[in-house]
Protein backbone atom coordinates (compact mmCIF):
# COMPACT_ATOMS: atom_id res chain seq x y z
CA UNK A 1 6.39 -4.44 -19.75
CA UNK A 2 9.46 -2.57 -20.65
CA UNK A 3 9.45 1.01 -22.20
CA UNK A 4 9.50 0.28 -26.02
CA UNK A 5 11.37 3.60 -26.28
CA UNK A 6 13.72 2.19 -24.18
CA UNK A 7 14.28 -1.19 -26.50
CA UNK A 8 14.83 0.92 -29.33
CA UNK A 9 17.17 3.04 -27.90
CA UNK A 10 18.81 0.08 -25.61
CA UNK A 11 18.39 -2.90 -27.72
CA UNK A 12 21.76 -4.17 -26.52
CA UNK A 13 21.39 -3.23 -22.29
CA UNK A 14 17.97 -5.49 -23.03
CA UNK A 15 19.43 -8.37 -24.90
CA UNK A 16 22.14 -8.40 -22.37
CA UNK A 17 19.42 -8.92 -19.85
CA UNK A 18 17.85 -11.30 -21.44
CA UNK A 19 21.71 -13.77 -21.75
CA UNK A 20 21.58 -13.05 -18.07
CA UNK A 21 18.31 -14.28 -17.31
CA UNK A 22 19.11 -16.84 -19.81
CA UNK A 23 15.97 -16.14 -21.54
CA UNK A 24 15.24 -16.26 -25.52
CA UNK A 25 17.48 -12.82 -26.77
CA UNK A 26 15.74 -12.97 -30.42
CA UNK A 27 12.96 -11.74 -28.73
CA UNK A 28 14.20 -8.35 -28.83
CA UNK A 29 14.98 -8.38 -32.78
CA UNK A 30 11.35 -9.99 -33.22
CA UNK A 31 10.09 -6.81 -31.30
CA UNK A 32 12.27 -3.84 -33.48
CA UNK A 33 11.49 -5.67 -36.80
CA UNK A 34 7.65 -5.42 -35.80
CA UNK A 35 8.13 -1.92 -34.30
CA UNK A 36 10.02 -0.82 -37.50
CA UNK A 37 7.72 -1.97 -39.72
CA UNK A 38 4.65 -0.64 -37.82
CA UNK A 39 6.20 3.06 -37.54
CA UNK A 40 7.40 3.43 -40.67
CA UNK A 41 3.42 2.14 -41.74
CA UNK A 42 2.27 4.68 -39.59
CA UNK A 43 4.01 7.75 -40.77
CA UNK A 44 3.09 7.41 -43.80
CA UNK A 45 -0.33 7.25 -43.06
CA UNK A 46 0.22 10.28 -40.99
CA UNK A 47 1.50 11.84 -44.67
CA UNK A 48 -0.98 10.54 -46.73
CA UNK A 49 -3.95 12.04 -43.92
CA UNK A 50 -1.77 15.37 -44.18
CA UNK A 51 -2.38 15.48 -48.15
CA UNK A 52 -6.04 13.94 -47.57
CA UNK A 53 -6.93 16.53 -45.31
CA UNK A 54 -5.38 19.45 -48.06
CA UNK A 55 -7.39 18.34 -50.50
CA UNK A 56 -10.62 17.97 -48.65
CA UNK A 57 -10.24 21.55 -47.73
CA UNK A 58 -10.14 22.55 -51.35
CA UNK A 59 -13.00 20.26 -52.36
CA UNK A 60 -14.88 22.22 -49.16
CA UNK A 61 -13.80 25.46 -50.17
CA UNK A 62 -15.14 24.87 -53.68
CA UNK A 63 -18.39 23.54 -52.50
CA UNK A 64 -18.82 27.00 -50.29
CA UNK A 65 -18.30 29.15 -53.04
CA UNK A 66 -21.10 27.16 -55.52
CA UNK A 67 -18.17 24.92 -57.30
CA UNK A 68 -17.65 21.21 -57.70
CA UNK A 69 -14.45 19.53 -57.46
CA UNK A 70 -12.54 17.92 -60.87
CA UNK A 71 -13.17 14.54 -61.21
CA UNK A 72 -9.66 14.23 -60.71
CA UNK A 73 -9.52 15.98 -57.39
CA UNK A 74 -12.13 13.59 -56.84
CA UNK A 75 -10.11 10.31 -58.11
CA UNK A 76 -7.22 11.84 -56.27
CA UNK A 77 -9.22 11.62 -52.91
CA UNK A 78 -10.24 8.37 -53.70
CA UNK A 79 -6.67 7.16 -54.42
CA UNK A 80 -5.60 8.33 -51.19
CA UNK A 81 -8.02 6.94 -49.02
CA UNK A 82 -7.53 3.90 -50.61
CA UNK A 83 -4.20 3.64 -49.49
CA UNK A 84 -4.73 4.75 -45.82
CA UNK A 85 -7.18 2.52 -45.22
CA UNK A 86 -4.70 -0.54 -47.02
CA UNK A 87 -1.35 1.24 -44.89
CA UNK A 88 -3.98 0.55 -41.75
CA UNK A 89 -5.08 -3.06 -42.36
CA UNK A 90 -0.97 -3.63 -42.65
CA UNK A 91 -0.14 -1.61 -39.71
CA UNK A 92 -2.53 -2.88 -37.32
CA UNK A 93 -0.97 -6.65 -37.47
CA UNK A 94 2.07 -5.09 -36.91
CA UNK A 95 1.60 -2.96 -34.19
CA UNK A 96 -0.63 -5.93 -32.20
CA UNK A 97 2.90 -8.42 -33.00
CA UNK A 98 4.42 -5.90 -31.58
CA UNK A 99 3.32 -4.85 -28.24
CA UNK A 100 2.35 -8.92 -28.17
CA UNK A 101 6.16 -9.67 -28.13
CA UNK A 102 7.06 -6.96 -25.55
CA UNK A 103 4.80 -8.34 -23.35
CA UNK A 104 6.78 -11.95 -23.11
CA UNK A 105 9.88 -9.72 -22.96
CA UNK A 106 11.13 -10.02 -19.14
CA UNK A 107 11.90 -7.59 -16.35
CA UNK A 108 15.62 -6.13 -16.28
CA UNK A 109 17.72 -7.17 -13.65
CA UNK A 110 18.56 -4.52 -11.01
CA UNK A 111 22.13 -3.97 -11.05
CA UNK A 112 22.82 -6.03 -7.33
CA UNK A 113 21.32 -8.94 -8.66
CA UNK A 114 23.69 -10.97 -8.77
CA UNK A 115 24.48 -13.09 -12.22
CA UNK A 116 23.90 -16.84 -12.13
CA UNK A 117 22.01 -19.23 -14.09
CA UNK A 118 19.65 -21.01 -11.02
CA UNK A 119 19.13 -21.45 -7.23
CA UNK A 120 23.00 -22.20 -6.55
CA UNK A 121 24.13 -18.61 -7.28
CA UNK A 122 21.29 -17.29 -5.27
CA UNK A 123 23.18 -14.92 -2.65
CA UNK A 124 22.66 -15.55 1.54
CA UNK A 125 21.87 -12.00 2.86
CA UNK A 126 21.05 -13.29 6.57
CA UNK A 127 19.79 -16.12 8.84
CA UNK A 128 17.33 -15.57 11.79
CA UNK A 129 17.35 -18.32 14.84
CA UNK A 130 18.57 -22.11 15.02
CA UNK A 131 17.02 -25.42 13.83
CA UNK A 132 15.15 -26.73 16.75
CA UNK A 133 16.37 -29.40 19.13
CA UNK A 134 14.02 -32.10 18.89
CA UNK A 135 13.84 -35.16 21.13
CA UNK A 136 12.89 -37.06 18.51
CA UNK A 137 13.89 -37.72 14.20
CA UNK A 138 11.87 -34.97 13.06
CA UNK A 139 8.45 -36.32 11.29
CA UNK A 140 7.33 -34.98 8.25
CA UNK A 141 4.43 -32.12 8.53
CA UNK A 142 2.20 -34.28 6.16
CA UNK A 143 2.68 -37.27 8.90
CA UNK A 144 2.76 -35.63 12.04
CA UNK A 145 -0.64 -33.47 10.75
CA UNK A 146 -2.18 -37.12 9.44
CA UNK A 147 -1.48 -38.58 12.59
CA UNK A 148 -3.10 -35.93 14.80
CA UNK A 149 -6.05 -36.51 12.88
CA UNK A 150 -5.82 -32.49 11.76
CA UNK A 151 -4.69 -32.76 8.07
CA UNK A 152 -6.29 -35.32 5.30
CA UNK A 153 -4.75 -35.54 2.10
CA UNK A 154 -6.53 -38.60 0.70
CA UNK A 155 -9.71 -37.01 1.65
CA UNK A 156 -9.00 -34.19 0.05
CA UNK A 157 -7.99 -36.07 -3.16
CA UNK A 158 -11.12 -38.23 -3.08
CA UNK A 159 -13.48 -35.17 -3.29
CA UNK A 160 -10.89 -32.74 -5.96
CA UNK A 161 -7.74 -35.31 -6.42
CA UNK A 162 -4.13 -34.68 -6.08
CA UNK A 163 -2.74 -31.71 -4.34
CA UNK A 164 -5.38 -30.32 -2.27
CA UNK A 165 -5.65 -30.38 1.95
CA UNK A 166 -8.47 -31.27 3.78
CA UNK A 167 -7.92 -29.31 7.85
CA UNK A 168 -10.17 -30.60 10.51
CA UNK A 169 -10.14 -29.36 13.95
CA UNK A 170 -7.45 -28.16 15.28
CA UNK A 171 -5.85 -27.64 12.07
CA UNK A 172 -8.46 -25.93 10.90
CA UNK A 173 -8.58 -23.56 13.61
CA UNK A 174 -4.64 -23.17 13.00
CA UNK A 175 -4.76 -22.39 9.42
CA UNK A 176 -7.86 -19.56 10.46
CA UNK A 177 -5.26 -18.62 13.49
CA UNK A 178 -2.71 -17.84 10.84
CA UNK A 179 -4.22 -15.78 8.77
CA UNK A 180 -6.02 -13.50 11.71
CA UNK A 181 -1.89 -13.33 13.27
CA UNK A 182 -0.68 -11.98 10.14
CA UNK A 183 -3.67 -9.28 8.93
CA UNK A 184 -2.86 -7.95 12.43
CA UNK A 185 0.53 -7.39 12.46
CA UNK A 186 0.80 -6.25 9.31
CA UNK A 187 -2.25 -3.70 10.07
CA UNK A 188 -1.47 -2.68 13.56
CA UNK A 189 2.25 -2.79 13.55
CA UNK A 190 3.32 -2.31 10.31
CA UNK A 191 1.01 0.14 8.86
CA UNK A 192 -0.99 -1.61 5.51
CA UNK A 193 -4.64 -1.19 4.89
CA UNK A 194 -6.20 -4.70 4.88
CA UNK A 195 -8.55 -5.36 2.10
CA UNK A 196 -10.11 -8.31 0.58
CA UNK A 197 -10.63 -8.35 -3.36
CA UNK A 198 -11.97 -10.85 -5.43
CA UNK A 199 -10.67 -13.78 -6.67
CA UNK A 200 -11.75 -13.72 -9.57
CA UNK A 201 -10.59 -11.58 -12.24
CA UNK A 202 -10.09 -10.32 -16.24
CA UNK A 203 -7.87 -11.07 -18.61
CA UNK A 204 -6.77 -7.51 -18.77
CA UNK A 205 -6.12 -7.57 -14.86
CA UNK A 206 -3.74 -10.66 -15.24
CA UNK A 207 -1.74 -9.14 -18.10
CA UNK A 208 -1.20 -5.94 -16.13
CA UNK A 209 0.35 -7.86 -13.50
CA UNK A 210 2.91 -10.20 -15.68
CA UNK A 211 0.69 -13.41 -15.37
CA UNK A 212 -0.28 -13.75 -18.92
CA UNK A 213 0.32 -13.96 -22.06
CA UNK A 214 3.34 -15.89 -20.38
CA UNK A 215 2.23 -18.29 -18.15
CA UNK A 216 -1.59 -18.90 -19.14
CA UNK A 217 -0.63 -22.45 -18.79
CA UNK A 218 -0.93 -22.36 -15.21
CA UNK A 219 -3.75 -20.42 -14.64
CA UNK A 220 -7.08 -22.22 -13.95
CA UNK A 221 -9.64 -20.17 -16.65
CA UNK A 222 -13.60 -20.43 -16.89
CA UNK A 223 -14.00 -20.08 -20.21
CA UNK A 224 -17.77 -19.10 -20.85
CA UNK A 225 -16.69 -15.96 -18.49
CA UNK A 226 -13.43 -15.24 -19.54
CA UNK A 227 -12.34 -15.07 -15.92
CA UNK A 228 -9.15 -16.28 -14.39
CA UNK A 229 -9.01 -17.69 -10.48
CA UNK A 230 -6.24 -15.60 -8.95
CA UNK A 231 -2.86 -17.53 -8.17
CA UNK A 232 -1.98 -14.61 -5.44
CA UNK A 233 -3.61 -11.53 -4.56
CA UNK A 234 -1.03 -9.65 -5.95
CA UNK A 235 -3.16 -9.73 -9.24
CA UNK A 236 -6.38 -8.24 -7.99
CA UNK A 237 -4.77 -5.67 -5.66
CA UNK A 238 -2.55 -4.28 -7.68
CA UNK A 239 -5.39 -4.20 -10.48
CA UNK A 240 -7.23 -1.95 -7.71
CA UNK A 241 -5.61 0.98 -9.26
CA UNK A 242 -5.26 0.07 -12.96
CA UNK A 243 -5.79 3.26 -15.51
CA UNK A 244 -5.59 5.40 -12.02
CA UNK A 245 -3.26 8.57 -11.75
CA UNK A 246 -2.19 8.40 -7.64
CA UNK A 247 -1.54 11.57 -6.24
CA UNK A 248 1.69 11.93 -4.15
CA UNK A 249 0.56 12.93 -0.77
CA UNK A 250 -0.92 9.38 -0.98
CA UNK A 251 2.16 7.25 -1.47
CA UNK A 252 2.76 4.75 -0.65
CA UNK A 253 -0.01 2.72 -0.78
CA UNK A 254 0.35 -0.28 1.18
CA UNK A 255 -2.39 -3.21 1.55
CA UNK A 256 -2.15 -6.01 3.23
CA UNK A 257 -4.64 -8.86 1.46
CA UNK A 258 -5.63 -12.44 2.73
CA UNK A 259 -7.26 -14.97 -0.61
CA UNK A 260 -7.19 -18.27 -1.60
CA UNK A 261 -4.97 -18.81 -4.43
CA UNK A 262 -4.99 -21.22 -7.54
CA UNK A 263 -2.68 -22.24 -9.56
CA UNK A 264 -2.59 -25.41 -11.82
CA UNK A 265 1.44 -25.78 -11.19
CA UNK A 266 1.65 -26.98 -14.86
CA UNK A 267 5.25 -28.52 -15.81
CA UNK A 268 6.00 -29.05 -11.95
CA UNK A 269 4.53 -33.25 -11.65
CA UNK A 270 6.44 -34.71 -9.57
CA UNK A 271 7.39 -32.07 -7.36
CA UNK A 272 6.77 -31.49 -3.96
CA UNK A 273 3.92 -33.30 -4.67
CA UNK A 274 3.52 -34.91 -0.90
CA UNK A 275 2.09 -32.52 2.02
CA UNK A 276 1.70 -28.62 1.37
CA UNK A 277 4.58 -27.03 0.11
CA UNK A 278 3.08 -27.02 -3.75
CA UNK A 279 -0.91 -27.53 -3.70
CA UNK A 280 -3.46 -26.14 -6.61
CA UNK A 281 -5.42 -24.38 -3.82
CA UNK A 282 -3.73 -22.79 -1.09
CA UNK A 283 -4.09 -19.54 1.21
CA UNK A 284 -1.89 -16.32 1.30
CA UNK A 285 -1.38 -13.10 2.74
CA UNK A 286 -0.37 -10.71 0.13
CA UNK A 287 1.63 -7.46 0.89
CA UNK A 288 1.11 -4.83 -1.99
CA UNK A 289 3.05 -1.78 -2.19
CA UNK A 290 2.73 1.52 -4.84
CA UNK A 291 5.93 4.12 -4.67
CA UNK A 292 7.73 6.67 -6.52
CA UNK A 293 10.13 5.46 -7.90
CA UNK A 294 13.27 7.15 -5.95
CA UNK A 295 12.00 5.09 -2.96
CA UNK A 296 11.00 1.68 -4.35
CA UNK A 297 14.24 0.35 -3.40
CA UNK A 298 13.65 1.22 -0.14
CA UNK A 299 10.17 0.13 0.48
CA UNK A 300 11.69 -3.42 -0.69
CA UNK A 301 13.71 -3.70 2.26
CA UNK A 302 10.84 -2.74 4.70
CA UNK A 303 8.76 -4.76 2.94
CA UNK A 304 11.20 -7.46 3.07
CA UNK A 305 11.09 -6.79 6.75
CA UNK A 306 7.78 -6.97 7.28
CA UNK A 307 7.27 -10.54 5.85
CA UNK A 308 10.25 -11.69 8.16
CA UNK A 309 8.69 -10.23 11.12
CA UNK A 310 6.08 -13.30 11.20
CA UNK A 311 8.72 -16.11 11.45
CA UNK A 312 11.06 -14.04 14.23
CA UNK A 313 7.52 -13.41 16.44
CA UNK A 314 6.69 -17.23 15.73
CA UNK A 315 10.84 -18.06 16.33
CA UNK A 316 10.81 -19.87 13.65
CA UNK A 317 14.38 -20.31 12.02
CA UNK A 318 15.08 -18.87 8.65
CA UNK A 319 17.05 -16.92 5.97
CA UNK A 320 16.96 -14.47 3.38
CA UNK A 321 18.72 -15.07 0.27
CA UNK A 322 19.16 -12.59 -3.26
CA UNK A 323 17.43 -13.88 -6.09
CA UNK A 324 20.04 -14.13 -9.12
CA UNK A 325 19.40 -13.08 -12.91
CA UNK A 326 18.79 -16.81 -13.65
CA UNK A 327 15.87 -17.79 -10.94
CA UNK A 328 14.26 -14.16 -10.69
CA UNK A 329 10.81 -14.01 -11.88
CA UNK A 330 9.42 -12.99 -14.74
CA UNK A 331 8.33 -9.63 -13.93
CA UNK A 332 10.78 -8.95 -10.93
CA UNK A 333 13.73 -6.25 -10.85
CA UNK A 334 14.60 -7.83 -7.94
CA UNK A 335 13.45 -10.13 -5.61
CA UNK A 336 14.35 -11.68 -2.02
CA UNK A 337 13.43 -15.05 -0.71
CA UNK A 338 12.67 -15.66 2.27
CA UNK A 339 12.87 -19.60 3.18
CA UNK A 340 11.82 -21.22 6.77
CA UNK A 341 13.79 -24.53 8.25
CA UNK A 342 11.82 -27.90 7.84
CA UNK A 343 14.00 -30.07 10.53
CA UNK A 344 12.15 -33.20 8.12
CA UNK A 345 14.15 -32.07 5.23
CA UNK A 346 17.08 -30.76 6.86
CA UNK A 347 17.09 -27.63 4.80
CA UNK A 348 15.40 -24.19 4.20
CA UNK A 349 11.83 -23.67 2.37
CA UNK A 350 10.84 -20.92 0.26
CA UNK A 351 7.85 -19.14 2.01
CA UNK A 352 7.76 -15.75 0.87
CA UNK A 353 9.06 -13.85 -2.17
CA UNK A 354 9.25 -10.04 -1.74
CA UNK A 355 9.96 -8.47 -5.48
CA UNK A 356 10.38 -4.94 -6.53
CA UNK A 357 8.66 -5.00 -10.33
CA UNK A 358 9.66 -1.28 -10.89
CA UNK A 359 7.33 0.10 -13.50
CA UNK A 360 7.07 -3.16 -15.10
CA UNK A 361 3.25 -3.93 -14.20
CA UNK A 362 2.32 -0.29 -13.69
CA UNK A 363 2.92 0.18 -17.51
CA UNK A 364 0.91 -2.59 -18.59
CA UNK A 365 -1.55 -1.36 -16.16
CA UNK A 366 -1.18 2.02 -16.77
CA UNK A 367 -0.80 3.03 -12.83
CA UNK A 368 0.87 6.51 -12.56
CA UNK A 369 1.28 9.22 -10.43
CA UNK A 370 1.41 13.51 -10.18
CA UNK A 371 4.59 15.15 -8.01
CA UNK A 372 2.28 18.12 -8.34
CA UNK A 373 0.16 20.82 -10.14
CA UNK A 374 1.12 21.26 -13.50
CA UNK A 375 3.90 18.12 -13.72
CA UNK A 376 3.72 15.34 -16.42
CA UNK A 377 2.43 11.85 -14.81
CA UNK A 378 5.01 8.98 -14.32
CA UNK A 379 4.60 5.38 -13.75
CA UNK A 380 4.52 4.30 -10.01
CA UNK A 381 7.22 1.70 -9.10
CA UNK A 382 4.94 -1.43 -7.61
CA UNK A 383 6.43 -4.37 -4.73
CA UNK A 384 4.79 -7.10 -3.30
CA UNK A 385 5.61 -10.24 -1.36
CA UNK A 386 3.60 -13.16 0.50
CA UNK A 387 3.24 -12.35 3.96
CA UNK A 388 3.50 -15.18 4.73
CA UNK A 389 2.23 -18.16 2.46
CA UNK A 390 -0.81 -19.84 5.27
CA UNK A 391 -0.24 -23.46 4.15
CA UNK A 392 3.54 -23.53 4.10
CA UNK A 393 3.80 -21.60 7.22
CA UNK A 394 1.27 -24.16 8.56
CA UNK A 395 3.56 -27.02 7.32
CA UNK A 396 6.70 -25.50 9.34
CA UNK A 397 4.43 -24.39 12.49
CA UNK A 398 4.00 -29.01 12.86
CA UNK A 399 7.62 -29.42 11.87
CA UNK A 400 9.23 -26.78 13.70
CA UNK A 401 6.84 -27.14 17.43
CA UNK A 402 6.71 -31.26 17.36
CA UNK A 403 7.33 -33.13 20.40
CA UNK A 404 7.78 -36.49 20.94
CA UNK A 405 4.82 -38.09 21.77
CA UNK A 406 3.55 -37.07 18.92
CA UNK A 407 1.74 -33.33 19.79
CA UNK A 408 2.90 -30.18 18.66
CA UNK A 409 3.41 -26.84 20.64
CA UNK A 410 1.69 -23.98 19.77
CA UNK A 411 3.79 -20.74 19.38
CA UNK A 412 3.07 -18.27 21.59
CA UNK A 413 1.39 -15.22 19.77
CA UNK A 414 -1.01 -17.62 18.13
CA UNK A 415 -2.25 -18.73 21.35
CA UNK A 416 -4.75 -16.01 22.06
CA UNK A 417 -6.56 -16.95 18.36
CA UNK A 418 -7.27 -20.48 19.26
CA UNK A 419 -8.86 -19.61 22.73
CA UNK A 420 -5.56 -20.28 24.73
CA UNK A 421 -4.61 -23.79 23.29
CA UNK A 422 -1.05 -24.94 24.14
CA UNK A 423 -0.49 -28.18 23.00
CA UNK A 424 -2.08 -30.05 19.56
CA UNK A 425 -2.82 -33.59 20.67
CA UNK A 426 -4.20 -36.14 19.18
């Protein structure tokens, strides 16, 4: 959520942003017509309390010294706390369109992202490796897991329909291999705090991370709770600290979170909708980051690094491109992606997204921090990025590692988690 101080006072930096994103600009004039209306409400309730509170001290006084009020001090109470209490009703509409409206109000671009109104003016920063050289025309991950008897996708429909996996075996054992590779290198090399959080959280907990009111469409909801299944951990860890005042000898914070994720991928039939690249349940590993803000910028290059460390340590082939103004996310200042080489598709595969959200989410959820004794609180800057995404990774792991008869090669780091297997045969 941005600063409304800072709409008022920047209404044309913000709309600006908003052409650039290619978002809905009227927004912004929907917000300061609210706003207006709601302050100007509000100070003169503060004046009308002022006066109310004047005269109630006379009508005290009076009473203290044995003397009733005028019945038209009295009437003149009356009058005014007639119209506070109408100024109220009014104001409170207005100030709940307001802040309702900044919340759909997206992120400002950093000043390097680069302008552009999708994926084609998305900016290469660097490439890691070389496409495989495979003996064979590369299979599909979806066929090559089928056909090792590993991955079932029409079992999977049968018992929760379209776009969910069913992992037997050694696929199974892969996708647990995964997860236990990246929670350690991201613990014991790159210095997060693993924790697991629940996947289930409030309404309040999704809005202070950007997911709603703007996307509740794809959110899967159980109404009689009011609880929302997570679509990353991003939500609940960064929630960890919501209404919290960090001190600074304890930033940054950096987790490092495996969950299940959910998302209903509403608008998107059609899409991706064979093997694993877009399912409604899938597994992640989330990295989490809270900063002041002169180092967030920083801390989104390391963290950028981080997530790239598992696809160099499992050679995989990849790149990282700059998110422009027209495909960044909602919430993001900036954001690198982070796509992996599917030799099936001849091309590169988002797998990770590592975004710096400023103090975007930390206002909504009120996350701040103290430089020290005495000084005023500020909002922390947050990051996060997928670290990797399991499934996806999964899907390039068969891709990337097939061989021609069929098998596929296990990379070597992840040998050690499934008991020294080298080969996946059928």
């Amino acid at each position: 959520m941005l600063d409304p101080k800072f709409i008022r006072a920047n209404a044309k930096v913000v709309k600006e942003a908003q052409n650039n994103r290619h978002g809905d600009e009227s927004l912004v004039d929907k917000f300061l017509a609210a706003d207006e209306k709601w302050r100007k409400a509000t100070f003169e309730i503060d004046q009308l309390k002022a006066e109310l509170n004047v005269a109630s001290e006379g009508i005290g006084k009076l009473k203290k010294e044995g003397k009733k009020a005028s019945e038209d001090v009295l009437s003149q109470v009356k009058t005014i706390s007639d119209k506070i209490k109408k100024l109220e009703d009014e104001a409170r509409p207005l100030e709940e369109l307001a802040r309702s409206v900044a919340l759909i109000i997206p992120n400002i671009p950093h000043s390097t992202v680069p302008l552009g109104a999708d994926a084609s003016s998305n900016k290469e920063i660097h490439r890691f490796g070389q496409p495989p050289k495979l003996d064979a025309a590369p299979k599909a991950h979806w066929e090559i897991g089928k056909e090792l008897g590993i991955l079932d996708l029409e079992r999977a429909a049968k018992t929760s329909g379209s776009r969910f996996a069913t992992l037997f075996g050694a696929g199974a054992a892969l996708e647990r291999a995964l997860i236990s590779f990246m929670l350690d290198v991201h613990t014991k090399e790159s210095g997060y705090r693993e924790v697991l959080a629940p996947y289930m959280v409030t309404r309040d907990s999704m809005q202070g991370t950007g997911q709603l009111p703007k996307f509740e469409e794809e959110l899967y909801r159980m109404k009689d709770d009011e609880l929302y299944l997570i679509p990353t951990a991003e939500v609940s860890v960064t929630n960890i600290h919501r209404e919290e005042i960090l001190k600074e000898e304890i930033l940054p914070i950096k987790y490092a979170s495996y969950s299940a994720c959910f998302r209903r991928e509403a608008g998107s039939y059609g899409k991706d909708i064979k093997g694993l690249i877009r399912q409604h349940q899938f597994n992640k590993v989330e990295l989490v980051k809270f900063c002041k803000p002169s180092e967030s910028y920083g801390e989104l290059e390391s963290l950028t690094q981080d997530a790239e460390k598992i696809l160099k340590l499992l050679g995989l082939h990849y790149r990282v491109v700059l998110l422009c103004t027209g495909d960044l996310g909602f919430a993001s200042a900036k954001t690198y992606d982070i796509e992996v080489w599917f030799p099936s598709e001849n091309r590169f595969r988002e797998i990770s997204s590592c975004s710096n959200f400023e103090d975007f989410q930390a206002r909504r959820a009120n996350i701040r921090w103290r430089g020290g004794q005495g000084s005023k609180p500020e909002f922390v800057h947050t990051l996060n990025g997928s670290g990797v995404a399991v499934g996806r990774l999964f899907a390039a792991i068969l891709e990337n590692f097939q061989q021609k008869d069929g098998s596929v090669k296990v990379p070597e780091p992840l040998k050690k988690y499934l008991n020294g297997l080298d080969i996946i045969k059928k």
